[in-house]
Protein backbone atom coordinates (compact mmCIF):
# COMPACT_ATOMS: atom_id res chain seq x y z
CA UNK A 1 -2.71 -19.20 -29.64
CA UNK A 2 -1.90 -15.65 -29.39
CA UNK A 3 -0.12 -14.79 -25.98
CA UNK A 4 -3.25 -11.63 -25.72
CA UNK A 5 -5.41 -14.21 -26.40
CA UNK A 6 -4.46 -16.40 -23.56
CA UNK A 7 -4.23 -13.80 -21.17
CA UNK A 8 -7.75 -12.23 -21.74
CA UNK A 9 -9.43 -16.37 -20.73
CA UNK A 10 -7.16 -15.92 -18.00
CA UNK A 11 -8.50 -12.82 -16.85
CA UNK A 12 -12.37 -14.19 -17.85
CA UNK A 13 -11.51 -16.88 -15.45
CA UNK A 14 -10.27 -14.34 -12.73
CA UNK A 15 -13.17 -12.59 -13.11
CA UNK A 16 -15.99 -15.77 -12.78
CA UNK A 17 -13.61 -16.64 -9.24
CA UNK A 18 -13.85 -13.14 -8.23
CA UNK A 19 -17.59 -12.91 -8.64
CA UNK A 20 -18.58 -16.16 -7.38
CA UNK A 21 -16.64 -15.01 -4.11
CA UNK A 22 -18.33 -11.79 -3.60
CA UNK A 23 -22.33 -14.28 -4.34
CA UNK A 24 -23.10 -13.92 -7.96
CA UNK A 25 -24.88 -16.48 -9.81
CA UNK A 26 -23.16 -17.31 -13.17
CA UNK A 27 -25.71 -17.33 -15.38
CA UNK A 28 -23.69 -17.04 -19.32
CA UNK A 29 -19.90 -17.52 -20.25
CA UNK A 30 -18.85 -16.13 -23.80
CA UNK A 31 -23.27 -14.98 -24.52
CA UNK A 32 -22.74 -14.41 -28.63
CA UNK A 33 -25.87 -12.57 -30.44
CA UNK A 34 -24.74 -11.81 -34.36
CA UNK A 35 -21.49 -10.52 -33.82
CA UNK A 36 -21.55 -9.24 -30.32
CA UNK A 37 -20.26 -11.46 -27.56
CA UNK A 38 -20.85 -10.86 -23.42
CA UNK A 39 -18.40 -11.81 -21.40
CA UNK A 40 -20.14 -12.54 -18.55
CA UNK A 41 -23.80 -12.88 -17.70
CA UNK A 42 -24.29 -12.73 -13.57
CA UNK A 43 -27.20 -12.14 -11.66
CA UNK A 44 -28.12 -10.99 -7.86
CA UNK A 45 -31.59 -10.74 -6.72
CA UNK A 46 -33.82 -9.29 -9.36
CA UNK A 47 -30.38 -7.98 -11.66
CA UNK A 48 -28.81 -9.06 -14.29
CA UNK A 49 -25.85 -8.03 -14.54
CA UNK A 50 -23.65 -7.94 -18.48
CA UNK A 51 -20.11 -8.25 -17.06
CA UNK A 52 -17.22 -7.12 -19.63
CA UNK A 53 -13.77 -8.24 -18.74
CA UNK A 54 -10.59 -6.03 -19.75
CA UNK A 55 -7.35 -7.57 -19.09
CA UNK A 56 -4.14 -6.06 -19.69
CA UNK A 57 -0.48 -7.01 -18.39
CA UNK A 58 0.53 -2.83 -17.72
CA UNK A 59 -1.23 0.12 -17.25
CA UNK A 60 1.28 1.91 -19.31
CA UNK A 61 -1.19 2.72 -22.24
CA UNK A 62 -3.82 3.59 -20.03
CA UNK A 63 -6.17 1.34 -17.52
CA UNK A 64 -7.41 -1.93 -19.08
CA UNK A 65 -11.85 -0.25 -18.68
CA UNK A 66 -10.32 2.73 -21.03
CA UNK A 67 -10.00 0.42 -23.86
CA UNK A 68 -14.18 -0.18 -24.21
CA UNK A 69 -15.52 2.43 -26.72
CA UNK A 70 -18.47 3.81 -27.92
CA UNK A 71 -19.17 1.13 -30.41
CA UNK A 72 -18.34 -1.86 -27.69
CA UNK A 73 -21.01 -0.25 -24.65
CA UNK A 74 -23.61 -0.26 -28.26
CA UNK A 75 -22.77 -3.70 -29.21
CA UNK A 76 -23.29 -4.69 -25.52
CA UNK A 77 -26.39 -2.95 -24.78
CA UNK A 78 -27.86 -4.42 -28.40
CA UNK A 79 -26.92 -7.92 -26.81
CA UNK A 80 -28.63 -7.81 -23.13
CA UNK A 81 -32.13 -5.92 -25.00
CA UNK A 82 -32.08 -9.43 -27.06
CA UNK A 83 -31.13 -11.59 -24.05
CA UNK A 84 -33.80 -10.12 -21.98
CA UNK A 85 -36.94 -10.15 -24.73
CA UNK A 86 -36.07 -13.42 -26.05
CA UNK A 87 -35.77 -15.29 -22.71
CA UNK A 88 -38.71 -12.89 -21.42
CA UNK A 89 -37.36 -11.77 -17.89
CA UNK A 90 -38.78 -8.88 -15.87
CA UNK A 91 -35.21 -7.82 -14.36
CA UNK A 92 -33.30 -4.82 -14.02
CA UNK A 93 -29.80 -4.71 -16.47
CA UNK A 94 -27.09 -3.74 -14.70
CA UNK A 95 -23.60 -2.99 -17.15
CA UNK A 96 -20.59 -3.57 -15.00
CA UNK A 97 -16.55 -3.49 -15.88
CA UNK A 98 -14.17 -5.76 -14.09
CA UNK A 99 -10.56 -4.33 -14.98
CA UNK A 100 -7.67 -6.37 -14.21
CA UNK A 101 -3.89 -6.21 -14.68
CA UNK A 102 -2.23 -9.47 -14.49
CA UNK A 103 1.36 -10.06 -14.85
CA UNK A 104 4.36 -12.17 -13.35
CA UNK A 105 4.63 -9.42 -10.63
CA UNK A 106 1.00 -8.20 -9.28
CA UNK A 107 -2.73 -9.87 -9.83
CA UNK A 108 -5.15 -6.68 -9.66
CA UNK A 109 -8.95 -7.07 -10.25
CA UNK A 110 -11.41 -3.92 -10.17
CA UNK A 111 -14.55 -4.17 -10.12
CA UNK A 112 -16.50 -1.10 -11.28
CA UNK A 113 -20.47 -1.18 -10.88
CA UNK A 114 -22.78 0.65 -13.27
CA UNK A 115 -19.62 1.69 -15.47
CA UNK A 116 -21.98 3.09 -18.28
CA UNK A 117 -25.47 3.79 -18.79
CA UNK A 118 -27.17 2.46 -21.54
CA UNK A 119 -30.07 5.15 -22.51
């Protein structure tokens, strides 16, 4: 597999550690509608929460939450309105970004709440 590949399941896996630390219920791993996938489906209380991991081994060309456009937060959004009508839940959506940079030197996982809205 390609070595990007590998290191964005790494970082997925970094992520579901990092959240189960911190009290989040897993809820969805790799949530595909059409051709949109969610990372990460969490929830806390009465939120669900559509977690998008960015992994990245430098910052060089930028940090790795700059690389989700327009068209990604869209696809996303489209995603979680199908995931909440079709399962029929009565929560608040919550669209979270955990950025990490991983590489043979440094491990570093952000975590950044509400990192879009969706309206």
């Amino acid at each position: 597999m390609a070595k990007h590949y590998d290191l964005g399941i790494t970082g997925e896996n970094l992520a579901i550690d990092y959240l189960l630390k911190k009290g989040y219920k897993i809820i969805e791993k790799n949530y595909r509608f059409q051709k949109a996938e969610v990372d990460i489906i969490i929830q806390k209380e009465n939120v669900l929460v559509c977690i998008e991991v960015k992994t990245r081994s430098s910052d060089y060309f930028g940090d790795p939450q700059d690389f989700i456009d327009d068209k990604k937060i869209k696809l996303l959004v489209k995603v979680m309105n199908y995931y909440v009508v079709s399962k029929n839940l009565d929560v608040e959506v919550r669209f979270d970004i955990i950025a990490i940079i991983k590489n043979n030197i440094k491990t570093e996982i952000e975590h950044i709440e509400d990192a879009f809205l969706y309206f």
